[in-house]
Protein backbone atom coordinates (compact mmCIF):
# COMPACT_ATOMS: atom_id res chain seq x y z
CA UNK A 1 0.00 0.00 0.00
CA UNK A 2 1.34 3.48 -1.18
CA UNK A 3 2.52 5.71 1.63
CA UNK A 4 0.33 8.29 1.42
CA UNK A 5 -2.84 5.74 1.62
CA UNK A 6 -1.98 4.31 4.20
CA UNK A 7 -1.58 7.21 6.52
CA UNK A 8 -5.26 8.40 5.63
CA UNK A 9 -6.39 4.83 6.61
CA UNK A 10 -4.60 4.75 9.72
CA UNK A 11 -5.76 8.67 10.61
CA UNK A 12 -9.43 7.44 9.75
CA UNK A 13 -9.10 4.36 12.41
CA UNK A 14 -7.28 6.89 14.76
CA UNK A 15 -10.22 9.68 14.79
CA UNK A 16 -13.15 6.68 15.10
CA UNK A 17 -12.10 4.62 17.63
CA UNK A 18 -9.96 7.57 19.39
CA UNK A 19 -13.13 9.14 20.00
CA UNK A 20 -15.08 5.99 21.22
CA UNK A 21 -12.20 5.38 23.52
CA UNK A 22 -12.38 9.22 25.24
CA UNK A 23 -16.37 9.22 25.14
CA UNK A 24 -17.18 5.74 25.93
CA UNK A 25 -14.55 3.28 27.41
CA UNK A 26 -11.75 4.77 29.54
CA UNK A 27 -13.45 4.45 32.69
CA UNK A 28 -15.20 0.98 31.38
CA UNK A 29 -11.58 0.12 30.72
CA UNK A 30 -10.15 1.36 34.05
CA UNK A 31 -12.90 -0.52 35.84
CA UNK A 32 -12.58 -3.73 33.91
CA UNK A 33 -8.97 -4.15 34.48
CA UNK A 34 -7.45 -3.57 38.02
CA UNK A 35 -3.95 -2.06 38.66
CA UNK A 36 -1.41 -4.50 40.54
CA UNK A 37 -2.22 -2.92 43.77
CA UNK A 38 -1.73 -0.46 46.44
CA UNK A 39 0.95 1.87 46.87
CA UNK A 40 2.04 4.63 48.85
CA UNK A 41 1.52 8.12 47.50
CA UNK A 42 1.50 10.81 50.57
CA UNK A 43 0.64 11.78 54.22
CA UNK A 44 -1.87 14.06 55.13
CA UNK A 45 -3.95 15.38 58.25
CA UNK A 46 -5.98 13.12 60.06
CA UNK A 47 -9.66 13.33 59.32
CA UNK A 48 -12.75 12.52 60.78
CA UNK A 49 -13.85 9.08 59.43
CA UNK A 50 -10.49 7.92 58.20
CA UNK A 51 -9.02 4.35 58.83
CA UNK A 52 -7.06 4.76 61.84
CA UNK A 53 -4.60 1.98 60.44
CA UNK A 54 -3.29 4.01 58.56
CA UNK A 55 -1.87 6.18 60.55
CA UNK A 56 1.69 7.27 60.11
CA UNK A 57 3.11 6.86 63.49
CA UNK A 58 6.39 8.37 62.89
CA UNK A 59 5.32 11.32 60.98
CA UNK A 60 2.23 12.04 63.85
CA UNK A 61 4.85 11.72 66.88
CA UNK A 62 7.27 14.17 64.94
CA UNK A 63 4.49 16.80 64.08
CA UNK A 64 2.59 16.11 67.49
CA UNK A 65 -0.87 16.18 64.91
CA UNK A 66 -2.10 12.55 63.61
CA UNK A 67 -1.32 11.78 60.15
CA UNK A 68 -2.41 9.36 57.53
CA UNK A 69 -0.87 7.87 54.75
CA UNK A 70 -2.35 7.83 51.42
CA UNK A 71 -2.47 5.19 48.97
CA UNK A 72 -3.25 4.75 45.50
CA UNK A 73 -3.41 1.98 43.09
CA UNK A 74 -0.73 0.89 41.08
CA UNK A 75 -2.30 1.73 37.33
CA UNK A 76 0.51 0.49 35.35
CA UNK A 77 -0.35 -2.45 33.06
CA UNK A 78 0.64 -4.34 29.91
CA UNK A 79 -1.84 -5.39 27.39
CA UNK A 80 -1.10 -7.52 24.44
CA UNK A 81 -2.39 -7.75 21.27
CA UNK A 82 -2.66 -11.35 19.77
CA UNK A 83 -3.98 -10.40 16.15
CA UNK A 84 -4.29 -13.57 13.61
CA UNK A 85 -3.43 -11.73 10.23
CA UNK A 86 -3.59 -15.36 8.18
CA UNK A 87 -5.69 -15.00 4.90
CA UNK A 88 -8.77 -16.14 6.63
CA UNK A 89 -9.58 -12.90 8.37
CA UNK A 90 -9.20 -11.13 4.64
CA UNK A 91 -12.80 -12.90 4.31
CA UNK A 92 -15.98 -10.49 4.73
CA UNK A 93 -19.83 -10.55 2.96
CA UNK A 94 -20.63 -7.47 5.29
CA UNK A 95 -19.70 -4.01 5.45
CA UNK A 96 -16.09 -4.99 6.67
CA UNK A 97 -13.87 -7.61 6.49
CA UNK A 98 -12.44 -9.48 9.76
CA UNK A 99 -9.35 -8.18 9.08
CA UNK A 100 -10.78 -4.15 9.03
CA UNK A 101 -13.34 -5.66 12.40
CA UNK A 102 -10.15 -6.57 14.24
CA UNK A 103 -7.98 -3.64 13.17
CA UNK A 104 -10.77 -1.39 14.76
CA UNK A 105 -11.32 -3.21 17.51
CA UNK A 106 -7.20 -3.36 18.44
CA UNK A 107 -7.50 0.26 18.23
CA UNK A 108 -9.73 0.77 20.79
CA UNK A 109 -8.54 -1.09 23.05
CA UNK A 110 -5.42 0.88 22.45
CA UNK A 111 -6.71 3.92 22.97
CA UNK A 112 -8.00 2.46 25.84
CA UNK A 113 -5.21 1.17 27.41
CA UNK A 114 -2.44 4.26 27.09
CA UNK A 115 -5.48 6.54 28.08
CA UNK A 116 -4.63 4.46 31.38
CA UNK A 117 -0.88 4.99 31.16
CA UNK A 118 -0.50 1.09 30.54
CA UNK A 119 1.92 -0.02 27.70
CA UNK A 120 0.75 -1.59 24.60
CA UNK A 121 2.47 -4.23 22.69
CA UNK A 122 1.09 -6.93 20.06
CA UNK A 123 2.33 -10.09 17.99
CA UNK A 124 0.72 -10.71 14.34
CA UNK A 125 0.66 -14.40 13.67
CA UNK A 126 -0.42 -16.84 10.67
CA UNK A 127 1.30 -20.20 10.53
CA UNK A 128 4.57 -18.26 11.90
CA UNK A 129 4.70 -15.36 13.85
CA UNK A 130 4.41 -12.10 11.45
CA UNK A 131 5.57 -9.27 13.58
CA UNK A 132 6.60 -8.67 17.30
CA UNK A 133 6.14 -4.79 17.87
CA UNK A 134 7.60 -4.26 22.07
CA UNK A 135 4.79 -3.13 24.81
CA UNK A 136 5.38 1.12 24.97
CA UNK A 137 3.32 3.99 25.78
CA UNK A 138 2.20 6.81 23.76
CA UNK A 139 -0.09 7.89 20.49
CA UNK A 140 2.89 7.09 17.77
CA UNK A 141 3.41 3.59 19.35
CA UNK A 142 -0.29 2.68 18.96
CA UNK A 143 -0.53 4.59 15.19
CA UNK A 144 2.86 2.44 14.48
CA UNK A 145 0.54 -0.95 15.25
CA UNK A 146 -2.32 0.41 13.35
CA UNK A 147 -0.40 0.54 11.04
CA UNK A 148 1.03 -2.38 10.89
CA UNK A 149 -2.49 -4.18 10.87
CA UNK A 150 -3.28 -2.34 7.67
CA UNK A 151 -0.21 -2.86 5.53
CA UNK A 152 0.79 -6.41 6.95
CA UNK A 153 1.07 -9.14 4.08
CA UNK A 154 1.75 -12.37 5.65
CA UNK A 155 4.25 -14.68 4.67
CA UNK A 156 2.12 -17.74 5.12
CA UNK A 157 -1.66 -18.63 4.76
CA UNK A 158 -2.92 -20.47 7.30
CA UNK A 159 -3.37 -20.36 11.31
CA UNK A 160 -1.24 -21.90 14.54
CA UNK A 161 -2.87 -19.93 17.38
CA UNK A 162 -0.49 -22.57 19.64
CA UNK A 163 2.38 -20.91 18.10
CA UNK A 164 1.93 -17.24 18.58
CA UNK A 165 0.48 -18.39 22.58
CA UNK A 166 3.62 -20.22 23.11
CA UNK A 167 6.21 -17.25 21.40
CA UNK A 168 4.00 -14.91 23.99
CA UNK A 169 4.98 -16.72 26.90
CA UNK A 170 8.91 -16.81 25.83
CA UNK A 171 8.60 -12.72 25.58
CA UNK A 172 6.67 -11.61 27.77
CA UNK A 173 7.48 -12.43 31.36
CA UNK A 174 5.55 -10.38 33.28
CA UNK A 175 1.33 -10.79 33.80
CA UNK A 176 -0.25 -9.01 31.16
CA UNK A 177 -3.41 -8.19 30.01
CA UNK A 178 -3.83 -10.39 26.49
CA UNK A 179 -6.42 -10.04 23.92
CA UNK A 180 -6.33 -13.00 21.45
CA UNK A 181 -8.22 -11.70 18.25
CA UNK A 182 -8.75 -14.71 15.73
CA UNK A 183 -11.79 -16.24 14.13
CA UNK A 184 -10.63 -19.10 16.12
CA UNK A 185 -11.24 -21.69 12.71
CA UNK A 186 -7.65 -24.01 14.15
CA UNK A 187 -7.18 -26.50 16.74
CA UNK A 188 -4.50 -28.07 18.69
CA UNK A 189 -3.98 -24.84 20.74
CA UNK A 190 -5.53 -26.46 24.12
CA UNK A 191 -2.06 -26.87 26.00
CA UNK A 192 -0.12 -23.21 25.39
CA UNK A 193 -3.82 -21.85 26.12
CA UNK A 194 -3.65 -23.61 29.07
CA UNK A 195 0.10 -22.16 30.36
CA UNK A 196 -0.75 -18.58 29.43
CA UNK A 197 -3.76 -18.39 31.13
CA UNK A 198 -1.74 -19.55 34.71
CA UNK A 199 0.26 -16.57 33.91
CA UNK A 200 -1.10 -13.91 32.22
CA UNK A 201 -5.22 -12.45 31.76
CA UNK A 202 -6.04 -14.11 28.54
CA UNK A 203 -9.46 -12.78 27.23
CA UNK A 204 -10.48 -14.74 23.58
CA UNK A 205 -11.88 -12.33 21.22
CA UNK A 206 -13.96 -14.46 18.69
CA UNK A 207 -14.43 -12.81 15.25
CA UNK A 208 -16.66 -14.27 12.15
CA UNK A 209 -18.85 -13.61 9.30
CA UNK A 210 -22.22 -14.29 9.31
CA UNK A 211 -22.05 -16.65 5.92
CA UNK A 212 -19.34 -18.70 8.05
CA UNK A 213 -22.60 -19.50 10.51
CA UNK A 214 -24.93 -20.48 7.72
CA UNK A 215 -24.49 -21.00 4.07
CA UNK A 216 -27.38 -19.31 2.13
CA UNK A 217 -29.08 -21.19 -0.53
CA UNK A 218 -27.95 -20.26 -4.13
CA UNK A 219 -27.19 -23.23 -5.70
CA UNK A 220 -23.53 -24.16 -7.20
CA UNK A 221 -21.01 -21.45 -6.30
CA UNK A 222 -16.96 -21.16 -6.83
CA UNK A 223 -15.44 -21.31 -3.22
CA UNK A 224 -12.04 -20.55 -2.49
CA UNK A 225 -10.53 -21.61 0.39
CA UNK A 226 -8.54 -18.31 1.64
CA UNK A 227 -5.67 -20.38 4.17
CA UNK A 228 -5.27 -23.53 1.98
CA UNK A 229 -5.62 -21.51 -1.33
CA UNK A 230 -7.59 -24.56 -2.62
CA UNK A 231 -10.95 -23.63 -5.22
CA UNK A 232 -13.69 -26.02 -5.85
CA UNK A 233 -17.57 -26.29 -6.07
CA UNK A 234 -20.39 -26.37 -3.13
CA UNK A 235 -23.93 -27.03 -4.01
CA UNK A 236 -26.01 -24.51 -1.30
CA UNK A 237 -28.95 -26.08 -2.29
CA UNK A 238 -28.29 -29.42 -0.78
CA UNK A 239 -29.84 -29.11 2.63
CA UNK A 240 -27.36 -31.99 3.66
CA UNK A 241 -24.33 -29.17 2.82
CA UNK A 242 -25.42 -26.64 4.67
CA UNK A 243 -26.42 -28.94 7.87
CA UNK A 244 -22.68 -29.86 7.75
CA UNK A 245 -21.48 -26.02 7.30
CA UNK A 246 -23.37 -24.94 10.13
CA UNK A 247 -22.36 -27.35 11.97
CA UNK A 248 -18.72 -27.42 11.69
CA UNK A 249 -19.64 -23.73 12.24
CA UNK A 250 -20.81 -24.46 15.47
CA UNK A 251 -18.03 -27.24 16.56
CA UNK A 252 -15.35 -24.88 16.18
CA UNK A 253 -16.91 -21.93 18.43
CA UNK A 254 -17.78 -24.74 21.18
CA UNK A 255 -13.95 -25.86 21.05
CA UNK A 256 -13.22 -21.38 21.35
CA UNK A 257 -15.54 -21.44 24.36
CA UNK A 258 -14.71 -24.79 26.24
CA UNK A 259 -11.07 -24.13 25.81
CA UNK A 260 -11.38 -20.76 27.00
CA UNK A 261 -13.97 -21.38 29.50
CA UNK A 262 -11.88 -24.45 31.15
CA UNK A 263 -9.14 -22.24 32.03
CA UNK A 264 -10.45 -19.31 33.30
CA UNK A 265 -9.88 -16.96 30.54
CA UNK A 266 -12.52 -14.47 29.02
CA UNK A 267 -14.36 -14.79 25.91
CA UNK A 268 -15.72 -12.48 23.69
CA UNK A 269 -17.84 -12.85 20.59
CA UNK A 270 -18.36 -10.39 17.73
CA UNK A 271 -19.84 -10.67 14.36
CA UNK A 272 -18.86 -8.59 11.44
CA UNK A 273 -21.12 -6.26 10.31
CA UNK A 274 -22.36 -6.21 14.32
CA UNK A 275 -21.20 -3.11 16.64
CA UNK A 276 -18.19 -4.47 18.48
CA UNK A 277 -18.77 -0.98 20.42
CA UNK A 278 -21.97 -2.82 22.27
CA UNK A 279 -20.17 -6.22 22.97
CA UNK A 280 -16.96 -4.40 24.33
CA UNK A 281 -19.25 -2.20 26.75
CA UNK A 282 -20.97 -4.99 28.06
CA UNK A 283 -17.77 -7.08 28.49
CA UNK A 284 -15.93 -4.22 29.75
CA UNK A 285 -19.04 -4.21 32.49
CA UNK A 286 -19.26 -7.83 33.07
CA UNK A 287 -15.51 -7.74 34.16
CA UNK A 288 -16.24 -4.83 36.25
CA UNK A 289 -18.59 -7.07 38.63
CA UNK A 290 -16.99 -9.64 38.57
């Protein structure tokens, strides 16, 4: 993609979901995602009502007037983006494709996250790991993996979600907050899903098209399979096909949610075409009650 281009796309992305993030979810954010705990920020003067353990002794006997210390909670986070860029989320019968749903939706929470003064880092897998851009702060560091979610052409085709949770572990030691973006259509991820979760807040963010759900009926149509490359014929009007589609459909969201779900990681679900600005409130709010 020509410079020029791809600056207006990433400035486009940048004013949307720049403005959801200021109007709508840095407090959702800040609520859904706690700091690493307390820590000590001043003393002041004793006041009616405060928690009289928390009285600095020292600083009371030297003043001869009681004195408090003041906490506040330790803000700083990490959050990583896990973005599957194979050729499968280039697929879209909507408005968008997954690829455009996910860019928008990394942005976000982005925005989100530096709003907070957390760092923001991501890794861009297919079958091998695309890109590793380093958790920092700040507006450029965000446009930079914008960006990069844009103009990204991966080297292969297909998916290993294993991979990329495995390469996570091995760079990022310390517990981080870890969105997984990926229409979720591989396997044989179970046991890295299962390590990262022990260390790190994994939440699975489960992107598809509606025509992956259910085929419609309009009899023999060209298919081409975008991660194996392979073309060849499907007749939607057998109602034997389309059983099996929706199905298969269907088996590969309840392997997304069971694996998930087993070890105590967060799941998400957005469709393309859907506002992803609904399902991130409400999950933003779920985690806040939790």
């Amino acid at each position: 993609m020509e410079t020029k281009e791809l600056l207006k796309k990433v400035r486009k992305i940048e004013i949307k979901t720049k403005g959801l993030t200021r109007h709508l979810f840095s407090g959702e954010y800040h609520s859904a995602f706690k700091g690493r705990g307390m820590s000590f920020s001043e003393v002041r003067s004793y006041q009616y009502g405060d928690d009289i353990r928390n009285i600095d002794w020292n600083v009371t006997a030297r003043t001869g007037e009681p004195y408090i210390k003041v906490f506040e909670e330790e803000r700083e986070l990490t959050v990583m983006l896990l973005v599957d860029v194979s050729h499968s989320a280039l697929f879209g019968t909507t408005t968008q494709l997954k690829r455009e749903l996910i860019t928008e939706l990394c942005a976000v929470i982005a925005f989100s996250a530096i709003q907070n003064n957390d760092k923001v880092g991501a890794i861009l897998f297919s079958e091998e790991i695309e890109a590793f851009i380093p958790p920092k702060k700040g507006r450029q560091h965000i446009l930079r993996i914008i960006r990069e979610l844009i103009d990204i052409e991966p080297g292969k085709r297909g998916t290993n979600i294993g991979l990329a949770l495995e390469y996570l572990n091995n760079v990022i030691k310390k517990r981080s907050i870890c969105f997984m973006c990926s229409d979720f259509q591989a396997g044989g991820y179970e046991t890295p899903l299962q390590v990262v979760a022990r260390k790190h807040d994994l939440v699975g963010v489960h992107l598809y098209d509606p025509r992956e759900v259910a085929l419609p009926n309009v009899g023999l149509i060209h298919a081409h399979d975008a991660e194996t490359g392979r073309l060849g014929w499907i007749d939607t009007s057998s109602k034997r096909i389309r059983e099996r589609f929706a199905e298969a459909f269907r088996e590969k969201q309840e392997r997304f949610l069971k694996s998930f779900g087993r070890n105590g990681a967060d799941t998400l679900s957005i469709q393309t075409g859907d506002s992803y600005v609904n399902a991130l409130l409400q999950f933003f709010k779920k985690r806040s009650h939790a």
